[in-house]
C-alpha atoms as a PDB file:
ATOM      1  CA  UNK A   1       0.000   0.000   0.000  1.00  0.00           C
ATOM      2  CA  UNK A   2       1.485   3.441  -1.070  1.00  0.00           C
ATOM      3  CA  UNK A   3       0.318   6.807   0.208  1.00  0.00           C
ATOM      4  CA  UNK A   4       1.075  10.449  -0.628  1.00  0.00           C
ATOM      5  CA  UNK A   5       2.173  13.290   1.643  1.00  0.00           C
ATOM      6  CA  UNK A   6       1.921  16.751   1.168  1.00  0.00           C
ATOM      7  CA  UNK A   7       5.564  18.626   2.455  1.00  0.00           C
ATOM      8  CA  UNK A   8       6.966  22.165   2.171  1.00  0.00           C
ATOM      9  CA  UNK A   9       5.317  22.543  -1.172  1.00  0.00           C
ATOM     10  CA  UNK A  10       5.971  19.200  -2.500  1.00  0.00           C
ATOM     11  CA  UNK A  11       4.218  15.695  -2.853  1.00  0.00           C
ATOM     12  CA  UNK A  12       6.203  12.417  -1.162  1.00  0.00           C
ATOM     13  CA  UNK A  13       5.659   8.613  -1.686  1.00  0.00           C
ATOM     14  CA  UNK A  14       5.190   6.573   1.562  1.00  0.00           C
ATOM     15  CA  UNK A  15       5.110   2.920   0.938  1.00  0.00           C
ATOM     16  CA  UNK A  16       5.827  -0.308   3.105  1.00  0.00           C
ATOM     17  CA  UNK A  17       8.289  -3.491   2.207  1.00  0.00           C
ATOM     18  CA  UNK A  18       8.997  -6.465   4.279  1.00  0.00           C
ATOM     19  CA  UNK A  19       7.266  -4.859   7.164  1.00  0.00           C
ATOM     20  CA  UNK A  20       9.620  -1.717   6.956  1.00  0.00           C
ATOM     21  CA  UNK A  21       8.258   2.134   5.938  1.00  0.00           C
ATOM     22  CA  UNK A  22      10.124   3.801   3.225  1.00  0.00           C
ATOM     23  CA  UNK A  23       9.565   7.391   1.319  1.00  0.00           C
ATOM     24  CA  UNK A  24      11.231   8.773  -1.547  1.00  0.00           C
ATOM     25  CA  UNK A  25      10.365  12.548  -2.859  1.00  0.00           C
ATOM     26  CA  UNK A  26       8.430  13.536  -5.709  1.00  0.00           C
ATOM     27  CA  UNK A  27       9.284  17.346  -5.586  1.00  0.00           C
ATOM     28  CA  UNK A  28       6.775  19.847  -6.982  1.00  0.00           C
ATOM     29  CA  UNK A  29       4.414  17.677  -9.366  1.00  0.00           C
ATOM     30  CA  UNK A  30       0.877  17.657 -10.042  1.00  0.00           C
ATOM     31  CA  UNK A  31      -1.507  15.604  -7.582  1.00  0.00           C
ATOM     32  CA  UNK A  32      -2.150  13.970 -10.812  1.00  0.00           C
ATOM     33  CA  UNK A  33       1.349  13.128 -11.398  1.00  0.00           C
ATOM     34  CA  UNK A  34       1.814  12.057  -7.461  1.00  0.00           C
ATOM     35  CA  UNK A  35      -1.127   9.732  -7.908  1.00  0.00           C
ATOM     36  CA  UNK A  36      -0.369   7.892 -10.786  1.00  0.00           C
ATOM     37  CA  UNK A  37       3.218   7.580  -9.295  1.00  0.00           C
ATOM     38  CA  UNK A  38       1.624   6.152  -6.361  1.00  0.00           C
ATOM     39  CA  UNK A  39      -0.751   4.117  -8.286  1.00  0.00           C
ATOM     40  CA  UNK A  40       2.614   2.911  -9.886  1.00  0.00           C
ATOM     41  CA  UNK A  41       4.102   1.726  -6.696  1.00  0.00           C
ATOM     42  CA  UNK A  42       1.380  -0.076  -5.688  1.00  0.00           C
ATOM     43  CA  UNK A  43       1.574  -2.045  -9.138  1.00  0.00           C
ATOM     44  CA  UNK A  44       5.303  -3.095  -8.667  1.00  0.00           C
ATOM     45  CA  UNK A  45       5.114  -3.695  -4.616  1.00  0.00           C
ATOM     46  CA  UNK A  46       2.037  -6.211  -5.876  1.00  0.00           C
ATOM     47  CA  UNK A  47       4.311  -7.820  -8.724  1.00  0.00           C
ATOM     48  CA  UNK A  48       7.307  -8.135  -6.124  1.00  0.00           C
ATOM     49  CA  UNK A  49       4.778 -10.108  -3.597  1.00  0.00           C
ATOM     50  CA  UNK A  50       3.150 -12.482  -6.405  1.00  0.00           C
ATOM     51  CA  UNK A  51       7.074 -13.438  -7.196  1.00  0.00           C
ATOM     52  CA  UNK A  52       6.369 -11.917 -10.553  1.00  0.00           C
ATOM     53  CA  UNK A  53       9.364  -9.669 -10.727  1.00  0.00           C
ATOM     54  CA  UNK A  54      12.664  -9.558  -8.134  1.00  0.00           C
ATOM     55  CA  UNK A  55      14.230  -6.214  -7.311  1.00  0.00           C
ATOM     56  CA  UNK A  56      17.965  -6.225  -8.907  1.00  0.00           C
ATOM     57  CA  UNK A  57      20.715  -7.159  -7.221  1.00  0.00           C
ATOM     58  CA  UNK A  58      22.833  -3.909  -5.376  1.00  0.00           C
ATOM     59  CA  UNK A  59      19.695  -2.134  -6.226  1.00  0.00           C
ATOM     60  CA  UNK A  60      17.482  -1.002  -3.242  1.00  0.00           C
ATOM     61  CA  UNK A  61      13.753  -1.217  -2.936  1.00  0.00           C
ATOM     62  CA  UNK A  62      13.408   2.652  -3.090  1.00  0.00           C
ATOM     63  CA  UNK A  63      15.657   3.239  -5.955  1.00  0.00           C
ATOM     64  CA  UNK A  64      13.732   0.149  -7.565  1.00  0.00           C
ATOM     65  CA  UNK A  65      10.348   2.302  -7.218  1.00  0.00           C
ATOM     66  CA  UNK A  66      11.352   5.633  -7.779  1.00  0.00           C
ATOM     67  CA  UNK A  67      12.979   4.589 -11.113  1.00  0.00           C
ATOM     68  CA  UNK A  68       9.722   2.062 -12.482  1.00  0.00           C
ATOM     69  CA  UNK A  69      11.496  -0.840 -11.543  1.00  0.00           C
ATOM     70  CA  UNK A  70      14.621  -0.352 -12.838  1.00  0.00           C
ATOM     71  CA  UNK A  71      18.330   0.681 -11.575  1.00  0.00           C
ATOM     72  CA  UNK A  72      18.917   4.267 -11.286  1.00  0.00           C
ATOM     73  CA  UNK A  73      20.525   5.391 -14.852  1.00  0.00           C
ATOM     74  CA  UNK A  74      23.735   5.892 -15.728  1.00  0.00           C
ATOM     75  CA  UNK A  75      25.189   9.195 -16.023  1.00  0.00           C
ATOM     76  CA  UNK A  76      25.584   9.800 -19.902  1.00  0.00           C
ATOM     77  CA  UNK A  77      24.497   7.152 -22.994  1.00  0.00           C
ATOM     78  CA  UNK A  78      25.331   3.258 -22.180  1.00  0.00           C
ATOM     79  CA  UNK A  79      27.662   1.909 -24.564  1.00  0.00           C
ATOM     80  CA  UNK A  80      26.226  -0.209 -27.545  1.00  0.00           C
ATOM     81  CA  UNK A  81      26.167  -3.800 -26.590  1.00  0.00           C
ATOM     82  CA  UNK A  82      27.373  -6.618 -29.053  1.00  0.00           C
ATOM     83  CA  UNK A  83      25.486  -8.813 -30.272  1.00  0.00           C
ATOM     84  CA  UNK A  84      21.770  -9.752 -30.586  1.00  0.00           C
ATOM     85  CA  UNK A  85      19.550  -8.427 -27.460  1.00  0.00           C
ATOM     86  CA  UNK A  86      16.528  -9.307 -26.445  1.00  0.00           C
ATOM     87  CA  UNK A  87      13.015  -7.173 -26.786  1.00  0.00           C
ATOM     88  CA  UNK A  88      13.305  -4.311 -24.337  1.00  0.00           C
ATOM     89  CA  UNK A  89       9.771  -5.067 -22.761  1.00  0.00           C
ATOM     90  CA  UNK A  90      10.184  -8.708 -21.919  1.00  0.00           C
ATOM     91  CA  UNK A  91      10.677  -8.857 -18.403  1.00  0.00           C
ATOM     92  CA  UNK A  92      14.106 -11.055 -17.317  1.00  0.00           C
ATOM     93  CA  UNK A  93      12.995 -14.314 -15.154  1.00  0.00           C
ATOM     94  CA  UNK A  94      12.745 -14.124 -11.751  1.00  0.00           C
ATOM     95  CA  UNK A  95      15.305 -15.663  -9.588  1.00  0.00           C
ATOM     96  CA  UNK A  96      14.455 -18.304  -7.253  1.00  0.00           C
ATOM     97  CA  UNK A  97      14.135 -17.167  -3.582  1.00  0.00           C
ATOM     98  CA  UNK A  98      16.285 -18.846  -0.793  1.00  0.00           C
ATOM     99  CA  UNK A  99      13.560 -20.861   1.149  1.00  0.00           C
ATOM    100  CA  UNK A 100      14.129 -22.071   5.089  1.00  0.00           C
ATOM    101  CA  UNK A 101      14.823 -25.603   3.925  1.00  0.00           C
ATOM    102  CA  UNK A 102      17.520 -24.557   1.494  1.00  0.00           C
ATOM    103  CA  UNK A 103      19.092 -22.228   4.019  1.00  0.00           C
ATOM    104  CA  UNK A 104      19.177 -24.920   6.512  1.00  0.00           C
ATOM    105  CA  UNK A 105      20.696 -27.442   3.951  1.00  0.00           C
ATOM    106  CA  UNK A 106      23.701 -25.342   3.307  1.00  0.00           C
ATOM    107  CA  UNK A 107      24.421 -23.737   6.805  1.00  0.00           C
ATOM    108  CA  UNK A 108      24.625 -27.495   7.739  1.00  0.00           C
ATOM    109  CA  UNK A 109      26.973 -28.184   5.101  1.00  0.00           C
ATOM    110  CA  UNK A 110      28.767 -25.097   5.595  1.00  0.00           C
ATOM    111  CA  UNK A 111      29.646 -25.994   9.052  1.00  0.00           C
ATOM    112  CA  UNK A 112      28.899 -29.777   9.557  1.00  0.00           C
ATOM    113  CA  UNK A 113      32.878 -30.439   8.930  1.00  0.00           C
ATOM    114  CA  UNK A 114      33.404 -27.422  12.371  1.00  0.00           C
ATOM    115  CA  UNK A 115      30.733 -28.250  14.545  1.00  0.00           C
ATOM    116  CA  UNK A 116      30.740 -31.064  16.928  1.00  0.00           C
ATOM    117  CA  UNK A 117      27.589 -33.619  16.722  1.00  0.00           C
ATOM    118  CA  UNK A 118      25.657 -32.591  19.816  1.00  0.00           C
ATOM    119  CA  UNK A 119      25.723 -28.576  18.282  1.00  0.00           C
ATOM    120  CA  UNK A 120      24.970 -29.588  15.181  1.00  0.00           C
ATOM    121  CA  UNK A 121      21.932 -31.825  16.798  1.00  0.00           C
ATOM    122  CA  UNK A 122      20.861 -28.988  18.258  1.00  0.00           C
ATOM    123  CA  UNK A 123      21.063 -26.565  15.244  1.00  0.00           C
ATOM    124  CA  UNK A 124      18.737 -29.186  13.395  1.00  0.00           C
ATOM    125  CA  UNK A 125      16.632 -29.287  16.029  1.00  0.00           C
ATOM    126  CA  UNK A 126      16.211 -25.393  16.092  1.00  0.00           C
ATOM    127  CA  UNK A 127      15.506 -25.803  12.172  1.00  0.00           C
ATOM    128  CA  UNK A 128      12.860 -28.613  12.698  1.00  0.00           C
ATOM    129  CA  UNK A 129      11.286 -26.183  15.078  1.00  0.00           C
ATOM    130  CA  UNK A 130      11.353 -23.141  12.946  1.00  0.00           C
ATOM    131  CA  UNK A 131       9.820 -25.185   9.558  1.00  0.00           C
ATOM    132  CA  UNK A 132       7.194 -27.024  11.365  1.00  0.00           C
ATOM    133  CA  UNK A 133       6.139 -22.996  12.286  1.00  0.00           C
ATOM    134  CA  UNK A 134       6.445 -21.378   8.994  1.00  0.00           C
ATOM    135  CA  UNK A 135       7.008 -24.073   6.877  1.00  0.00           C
ATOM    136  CA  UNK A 136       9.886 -25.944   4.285  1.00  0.00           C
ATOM    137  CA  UNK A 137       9.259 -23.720   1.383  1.00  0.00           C
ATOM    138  CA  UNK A 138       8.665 -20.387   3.312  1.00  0.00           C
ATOM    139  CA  UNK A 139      10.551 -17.344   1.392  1.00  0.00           C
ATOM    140  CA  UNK A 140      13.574 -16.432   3.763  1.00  0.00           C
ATOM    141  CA  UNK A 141      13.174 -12.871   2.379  1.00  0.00           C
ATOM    142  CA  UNK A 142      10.028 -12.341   2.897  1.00  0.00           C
ATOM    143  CA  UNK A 143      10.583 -13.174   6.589  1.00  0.00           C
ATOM    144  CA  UNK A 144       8.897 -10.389   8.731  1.00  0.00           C
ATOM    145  CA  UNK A 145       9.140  -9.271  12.317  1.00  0.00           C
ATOM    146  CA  UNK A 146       5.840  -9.977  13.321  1.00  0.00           C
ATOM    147  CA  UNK A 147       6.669 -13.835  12.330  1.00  0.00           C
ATOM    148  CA  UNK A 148       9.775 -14.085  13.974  1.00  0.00           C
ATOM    149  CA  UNK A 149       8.166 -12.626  17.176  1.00  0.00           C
ATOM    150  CA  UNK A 150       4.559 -15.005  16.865  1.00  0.00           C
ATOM    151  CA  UNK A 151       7.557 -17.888  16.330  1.00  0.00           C
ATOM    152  CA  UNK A 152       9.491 -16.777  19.610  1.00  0.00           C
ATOM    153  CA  UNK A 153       6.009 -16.809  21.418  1.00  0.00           C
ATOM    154  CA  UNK A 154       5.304 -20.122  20.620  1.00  0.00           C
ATOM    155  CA  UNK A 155       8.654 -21.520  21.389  1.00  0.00           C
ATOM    156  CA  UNK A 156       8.655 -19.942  24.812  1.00  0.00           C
ATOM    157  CA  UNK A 157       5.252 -21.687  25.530  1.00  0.00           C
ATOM    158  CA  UNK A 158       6.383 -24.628  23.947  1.00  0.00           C
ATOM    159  CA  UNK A 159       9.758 -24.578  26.340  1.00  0.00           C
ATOM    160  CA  UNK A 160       7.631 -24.012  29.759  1.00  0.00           C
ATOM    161  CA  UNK A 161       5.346 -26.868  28.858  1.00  0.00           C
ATOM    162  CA  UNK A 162       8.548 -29.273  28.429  1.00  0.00           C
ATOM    163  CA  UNK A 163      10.580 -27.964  31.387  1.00  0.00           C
ATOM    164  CA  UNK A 164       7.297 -28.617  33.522  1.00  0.00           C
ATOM    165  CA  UNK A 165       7.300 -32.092  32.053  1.00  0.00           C
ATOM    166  CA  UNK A 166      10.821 -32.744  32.597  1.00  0.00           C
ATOM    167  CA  UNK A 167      10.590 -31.472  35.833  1.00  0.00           C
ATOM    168  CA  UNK A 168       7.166 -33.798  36.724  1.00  0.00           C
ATOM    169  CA  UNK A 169       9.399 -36.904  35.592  1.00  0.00           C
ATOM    170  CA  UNK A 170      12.464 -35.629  37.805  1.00  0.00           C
ATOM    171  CA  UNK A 171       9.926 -35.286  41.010  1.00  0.00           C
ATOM    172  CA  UNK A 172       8.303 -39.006  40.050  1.00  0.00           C
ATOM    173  CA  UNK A 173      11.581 -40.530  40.477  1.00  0.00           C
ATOM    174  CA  UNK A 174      12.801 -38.556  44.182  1.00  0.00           C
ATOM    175  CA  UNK A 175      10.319 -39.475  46.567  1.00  0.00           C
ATOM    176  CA  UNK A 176      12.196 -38.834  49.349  1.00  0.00           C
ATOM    177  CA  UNK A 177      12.984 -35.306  48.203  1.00  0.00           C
ATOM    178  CA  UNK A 178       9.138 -34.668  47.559  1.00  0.00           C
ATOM    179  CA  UNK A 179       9.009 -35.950  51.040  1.00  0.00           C
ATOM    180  CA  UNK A 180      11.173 -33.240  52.413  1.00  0.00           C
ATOM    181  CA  UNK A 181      10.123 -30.224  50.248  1.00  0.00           C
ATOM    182  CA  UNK A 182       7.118 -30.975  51.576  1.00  0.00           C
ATOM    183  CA  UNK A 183       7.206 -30.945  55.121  1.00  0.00           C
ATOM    184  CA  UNK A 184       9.319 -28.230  54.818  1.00  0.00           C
ATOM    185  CA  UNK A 185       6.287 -26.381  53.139  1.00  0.00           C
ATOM    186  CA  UNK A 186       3.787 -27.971  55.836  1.00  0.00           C
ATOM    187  CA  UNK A 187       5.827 -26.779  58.629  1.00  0.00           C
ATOM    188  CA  UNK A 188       6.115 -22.824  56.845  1.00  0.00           C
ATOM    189  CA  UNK A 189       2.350 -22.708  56.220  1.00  0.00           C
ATOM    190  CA  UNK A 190       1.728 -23.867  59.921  1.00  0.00           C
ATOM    191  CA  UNK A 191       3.882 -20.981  60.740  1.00  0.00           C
ATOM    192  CA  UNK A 192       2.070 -18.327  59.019  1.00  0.00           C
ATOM    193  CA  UNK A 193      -1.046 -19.611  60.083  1.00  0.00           C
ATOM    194  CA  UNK A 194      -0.453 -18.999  63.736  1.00  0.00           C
ATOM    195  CA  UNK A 195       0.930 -16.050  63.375  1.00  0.00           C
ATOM    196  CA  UNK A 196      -2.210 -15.269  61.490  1.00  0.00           C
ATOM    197  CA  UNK A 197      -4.463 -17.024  64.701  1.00  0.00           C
ATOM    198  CA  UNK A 198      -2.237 -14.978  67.278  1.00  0.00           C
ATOM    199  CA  UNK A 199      -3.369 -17.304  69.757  1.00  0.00           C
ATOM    200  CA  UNK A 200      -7.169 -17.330  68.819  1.00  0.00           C
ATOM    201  CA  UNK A 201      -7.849 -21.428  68.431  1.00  0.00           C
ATOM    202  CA  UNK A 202     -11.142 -20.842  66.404  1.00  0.00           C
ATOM    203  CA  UNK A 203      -9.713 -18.387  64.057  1.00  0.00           C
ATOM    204  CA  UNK A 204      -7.151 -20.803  63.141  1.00  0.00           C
ATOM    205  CA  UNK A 205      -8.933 -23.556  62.993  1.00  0.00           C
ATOM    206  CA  UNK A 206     -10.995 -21.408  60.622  1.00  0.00           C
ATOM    207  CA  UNK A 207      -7.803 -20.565  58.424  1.00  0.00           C
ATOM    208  CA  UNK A 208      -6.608 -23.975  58.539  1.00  0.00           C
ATOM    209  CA  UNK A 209     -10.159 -25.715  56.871  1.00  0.00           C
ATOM    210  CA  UNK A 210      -9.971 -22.865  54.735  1.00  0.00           C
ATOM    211  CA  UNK A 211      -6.086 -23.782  53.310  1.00  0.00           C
ATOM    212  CA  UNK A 212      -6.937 -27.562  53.380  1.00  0.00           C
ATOM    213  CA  UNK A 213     -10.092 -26.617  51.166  1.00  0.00           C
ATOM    214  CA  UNK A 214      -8.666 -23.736  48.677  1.00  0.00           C
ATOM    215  CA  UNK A 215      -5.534 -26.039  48.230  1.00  0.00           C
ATOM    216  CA  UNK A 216      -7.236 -29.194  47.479  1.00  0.00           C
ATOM    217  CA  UNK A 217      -9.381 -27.161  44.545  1.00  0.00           C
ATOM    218  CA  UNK A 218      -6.077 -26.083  43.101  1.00  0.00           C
ATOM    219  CA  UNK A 219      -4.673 -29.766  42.488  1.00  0.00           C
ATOM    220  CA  UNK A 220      -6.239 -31.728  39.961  1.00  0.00           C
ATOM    221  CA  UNK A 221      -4.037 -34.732  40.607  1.00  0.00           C
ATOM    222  CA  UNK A 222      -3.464 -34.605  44.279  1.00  0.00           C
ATOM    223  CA  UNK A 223      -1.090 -37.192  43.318  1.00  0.00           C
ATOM    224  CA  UNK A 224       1.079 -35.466  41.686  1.00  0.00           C
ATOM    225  CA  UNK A 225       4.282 -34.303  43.406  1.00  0.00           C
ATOM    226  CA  UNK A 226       4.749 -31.202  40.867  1.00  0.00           C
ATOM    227  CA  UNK A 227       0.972 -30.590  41.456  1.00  0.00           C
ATOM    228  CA  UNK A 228       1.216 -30.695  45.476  1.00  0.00           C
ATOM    229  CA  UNK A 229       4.235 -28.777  45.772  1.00  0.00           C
ATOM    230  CA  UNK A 230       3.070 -25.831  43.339  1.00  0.00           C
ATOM    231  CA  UNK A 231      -0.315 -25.942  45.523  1.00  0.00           C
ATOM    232  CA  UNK A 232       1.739 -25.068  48.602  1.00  0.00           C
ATOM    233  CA  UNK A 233       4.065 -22.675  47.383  1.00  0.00           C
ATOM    234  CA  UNK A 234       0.311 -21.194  46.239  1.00  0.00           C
ATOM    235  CA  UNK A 235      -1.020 -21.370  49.749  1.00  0.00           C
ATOM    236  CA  UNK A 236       1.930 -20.208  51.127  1.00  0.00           C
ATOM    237  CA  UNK A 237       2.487 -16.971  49.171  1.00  0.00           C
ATOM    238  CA  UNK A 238      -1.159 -16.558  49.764  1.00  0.00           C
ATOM    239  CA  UNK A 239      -0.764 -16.568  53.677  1.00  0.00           C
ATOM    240  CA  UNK A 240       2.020 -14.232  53.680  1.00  0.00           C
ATOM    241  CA  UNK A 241      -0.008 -11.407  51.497  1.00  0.00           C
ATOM    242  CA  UNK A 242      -2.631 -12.393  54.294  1.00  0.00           C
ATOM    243  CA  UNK A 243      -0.558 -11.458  57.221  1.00  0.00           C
ATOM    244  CA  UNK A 244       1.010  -8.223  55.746  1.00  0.00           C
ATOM    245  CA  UNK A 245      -2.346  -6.915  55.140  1.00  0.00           C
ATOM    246  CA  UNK A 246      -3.463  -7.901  58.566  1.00  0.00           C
ATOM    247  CA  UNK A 247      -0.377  -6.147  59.874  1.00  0.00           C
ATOM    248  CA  UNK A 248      -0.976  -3.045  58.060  1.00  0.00           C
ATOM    249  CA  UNK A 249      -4.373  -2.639  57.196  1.00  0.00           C
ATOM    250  CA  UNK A 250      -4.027   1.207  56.851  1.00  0.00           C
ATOM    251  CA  UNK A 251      -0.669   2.076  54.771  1.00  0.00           C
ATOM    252  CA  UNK A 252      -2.336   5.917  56.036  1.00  0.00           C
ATOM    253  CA  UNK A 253      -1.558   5.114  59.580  1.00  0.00           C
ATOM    254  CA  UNK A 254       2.617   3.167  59.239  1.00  0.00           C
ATOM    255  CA  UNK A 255       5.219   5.645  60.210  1.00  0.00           C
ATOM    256  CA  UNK A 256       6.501   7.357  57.236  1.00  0.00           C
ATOM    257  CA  UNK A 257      10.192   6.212  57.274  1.00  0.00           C
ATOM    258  CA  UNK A 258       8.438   2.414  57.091  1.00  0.00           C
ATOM    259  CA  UNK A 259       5.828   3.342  54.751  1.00  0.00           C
ATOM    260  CA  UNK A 260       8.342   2.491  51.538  1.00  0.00           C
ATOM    261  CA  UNK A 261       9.471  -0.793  52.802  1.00  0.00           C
ATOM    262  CA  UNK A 262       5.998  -1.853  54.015  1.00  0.00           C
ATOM    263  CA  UNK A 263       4.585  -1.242  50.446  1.00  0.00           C
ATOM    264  CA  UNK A 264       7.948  -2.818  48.899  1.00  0.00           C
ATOM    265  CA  UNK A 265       7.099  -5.564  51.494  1.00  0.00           C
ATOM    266  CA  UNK A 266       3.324  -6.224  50.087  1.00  0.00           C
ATOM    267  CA  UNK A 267       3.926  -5.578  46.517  1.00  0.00           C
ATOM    268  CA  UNK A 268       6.562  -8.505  46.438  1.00  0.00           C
ATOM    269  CA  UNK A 269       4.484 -10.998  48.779  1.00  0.00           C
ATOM    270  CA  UNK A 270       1.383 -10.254  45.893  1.00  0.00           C
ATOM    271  CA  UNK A 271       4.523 -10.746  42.830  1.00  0.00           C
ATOM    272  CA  UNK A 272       4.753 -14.118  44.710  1.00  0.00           C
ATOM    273  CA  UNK A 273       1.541 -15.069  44.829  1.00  0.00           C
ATOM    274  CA  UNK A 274       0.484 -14.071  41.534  1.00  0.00           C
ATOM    275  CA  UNK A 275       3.739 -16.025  40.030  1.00  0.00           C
ATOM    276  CA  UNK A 276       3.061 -19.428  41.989  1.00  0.00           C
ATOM    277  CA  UNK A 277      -1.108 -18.913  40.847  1.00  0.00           C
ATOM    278  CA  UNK A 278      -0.071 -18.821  37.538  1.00  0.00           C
ATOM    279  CA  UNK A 279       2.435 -21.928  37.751  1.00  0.00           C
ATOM    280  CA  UNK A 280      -0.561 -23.610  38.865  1.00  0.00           C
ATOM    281  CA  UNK A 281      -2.896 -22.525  36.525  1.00  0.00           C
ATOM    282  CA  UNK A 282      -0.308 -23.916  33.546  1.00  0.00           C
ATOM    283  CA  UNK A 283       0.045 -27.493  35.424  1.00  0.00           C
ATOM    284  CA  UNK A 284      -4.076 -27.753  35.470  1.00  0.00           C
ATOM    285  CA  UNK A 285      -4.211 -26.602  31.632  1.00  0.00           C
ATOM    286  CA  UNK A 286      -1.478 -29.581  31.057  1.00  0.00           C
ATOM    287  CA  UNK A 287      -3.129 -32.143  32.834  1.00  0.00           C
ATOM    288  CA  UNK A 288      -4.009 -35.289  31.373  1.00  0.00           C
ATOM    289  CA  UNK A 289      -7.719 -34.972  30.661  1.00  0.00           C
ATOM    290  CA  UNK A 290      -8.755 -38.226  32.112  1.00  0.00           C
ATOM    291  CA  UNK A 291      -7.499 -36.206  35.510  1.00  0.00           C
ATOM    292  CA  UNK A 292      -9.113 -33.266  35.110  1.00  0.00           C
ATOM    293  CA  UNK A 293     -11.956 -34.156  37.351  1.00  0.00           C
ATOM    294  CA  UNK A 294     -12.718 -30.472  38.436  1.00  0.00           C
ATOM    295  CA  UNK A 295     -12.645 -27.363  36.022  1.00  0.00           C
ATOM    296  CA  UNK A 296      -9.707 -24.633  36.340  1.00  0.00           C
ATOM    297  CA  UNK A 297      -9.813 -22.360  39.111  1.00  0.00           C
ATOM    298  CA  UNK A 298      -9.586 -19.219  37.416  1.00  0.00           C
ATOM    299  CA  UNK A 299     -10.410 -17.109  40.031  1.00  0.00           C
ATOM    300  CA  UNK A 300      -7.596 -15.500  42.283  1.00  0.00           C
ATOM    301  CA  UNK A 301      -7.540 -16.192  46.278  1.00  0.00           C
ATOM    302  CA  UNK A 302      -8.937 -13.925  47.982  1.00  0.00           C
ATOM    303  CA  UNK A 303      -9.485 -14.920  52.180  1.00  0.00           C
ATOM    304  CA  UNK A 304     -12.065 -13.104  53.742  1.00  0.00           C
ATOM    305  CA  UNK A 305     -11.518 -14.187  57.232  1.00  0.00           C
ATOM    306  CA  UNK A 306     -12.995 -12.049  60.535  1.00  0.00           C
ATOM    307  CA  UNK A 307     -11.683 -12.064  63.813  1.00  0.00           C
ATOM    308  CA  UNK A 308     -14.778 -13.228  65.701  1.00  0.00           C
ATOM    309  CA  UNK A 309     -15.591 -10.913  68.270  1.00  0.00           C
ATOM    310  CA  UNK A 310     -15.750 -12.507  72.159  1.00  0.00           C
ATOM    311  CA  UNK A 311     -19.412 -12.139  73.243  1.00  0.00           C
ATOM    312  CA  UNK A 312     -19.341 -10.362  76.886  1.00  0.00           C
ATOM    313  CA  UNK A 313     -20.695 -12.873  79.771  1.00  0.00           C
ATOM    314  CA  UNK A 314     -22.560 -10.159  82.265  1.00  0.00           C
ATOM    315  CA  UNK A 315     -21.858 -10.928  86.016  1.00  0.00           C
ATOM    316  CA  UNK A 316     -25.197 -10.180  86.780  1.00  0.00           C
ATOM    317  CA  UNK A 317     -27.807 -12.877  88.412  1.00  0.00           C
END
């Protein structure tokens, strides 16, 4: 798509190529004139995308344009060529583009001979990954940023689904360090809850149903050591968000030399909390389906606890 602007008294071509903008000046023409430049453009932008014509080589795109799809000319008359030449308006055959599986083919055999097996494994690998994305025969030239960035988004998805996979088969084979992590994480979330009761038995018996109950929704294989430790790193970042807010409910009323490190303090407890939610949320969406006996929580955990308030026994007969 071309446009026109309207500068200092003269007309400019706007026009964009492999997802870059480019411009070239007109100088003082006619709209007319601009138009049907434009219009002209447009004609050899669409020939360049239908692989119908190729820009020259050591010519740019703008000089291609500017000049109707030809080099810039030569100062002074070209010398007569020898021999027969061909009729000036048919076109020369386009050149074959470089695709993905014919720059992978000779990088490999550029550097197969320098490379070690395991990089080169890994090279392929990044190849495989890249043409089952855009595909064998897709134009390396025509390659655009928006691809290479929908590509990169993929493969980081792709990556945090495998390294929670690997890391599920890792945790199947330690039991005993499950074990551990575990009770480590029983005896933390103990700890915050009683800090939480301060002494007040039905309050934490309250908090502690509560826990049990919010961190058995979260698991969908309560089997699952990845599963139960992610749930308690949940609960637990959860608790500690808890007790800062019931610490300082007013940020109004802290002293204003803490007020800074008491905000620091809650923003990075809610970080936390928000990063382990959303580790959980990914292990529930990768489930096996057969497990998937409840639907994901999407919801964030919210505890709406009250201290319950000691009725007053009157002394009086």
């Amino acid at each position: 798509m071309a446009a026109l602007q309207f500068r200092h008294g003269g007309y400019r071509v706007l026009f964009r190529y492999h997802g870059k903008q480019h411009t070239f000046l007109l100088g003082q023409v006619s709209k007319e004139e601009a138009e049907s430049k434009a219009d002209q453009v447009e004609y050899l932008l669409m020939r360049l995308k239908q692989r119908l014509a190729t820009v020259p080589p050591g010519v740019g795109i703008v000089e291609y344009v500017q000049f109707d799809g030809q080099a810039r000319p030569a100062e002074g008359p070209p010398p007569p060529a020898e021999g027969p030449q061909p009729p000036a308006d048919v076109p020369p055959p386009p050149a074959a583009q470089l695709s993905l599986a014919q720059l992978r083919d000779r990088y490999l055999a550029t550097y197969e001979a320098s490379l070690e097996a395991n990089t080169l494994a890994t090279i392929r690998m990044h190849f495989r990954h890249l043409a089952g994305q855009l595909g064998e025969r897709f134009p390396i030239a025509e390659l655009s940023l928006a691809e290479l960035q929908q590509y990169v988004e993929h493969r980081a998805k792709a990556q945090g689904r495998l390294a929670i996979e690997e890391l599920g088969r890792i945790l199947d084979h330690q039991p005993g360090l499950v074990a551990q992590v575990a009770d480590l994480s029983a005896h933390i979330r103990q700890d915050l809850i009683d800090r939480l009761a301060k002494g007040d038995q039905l309050l934490k018996q309250s908090i502690e149903k509560m826990v049990a109950a919010r961190r058995n929704e979260l698991m969908v294989d309560p089997e699952c050591p990845i599963q139960t430790l992610t749930a308690d790193r949940v609960m637990i970042h959860q608790l500690e968000v808890w007790l800062l807010a019931s610490k300082f409910p007013d940020i109004t009323k802290v002293p204003i030399g803490l007020v800074r490190r008491v905000q620091l303090a809650k923003d990075r407890a809610e970080c936390r909390a928000r990063s382990a939610l959303k580790a959980m949320q990914m292990l529930r969406r990768i489930a096996p389906k057969a497990a998937q006996v409840r639907p994901p929580s999407e919801k964030p955990i919210v505890f709406k606890l009250k201290k319950r308030k000691r009725r007053k026994v009157s002394s009086g007969g």
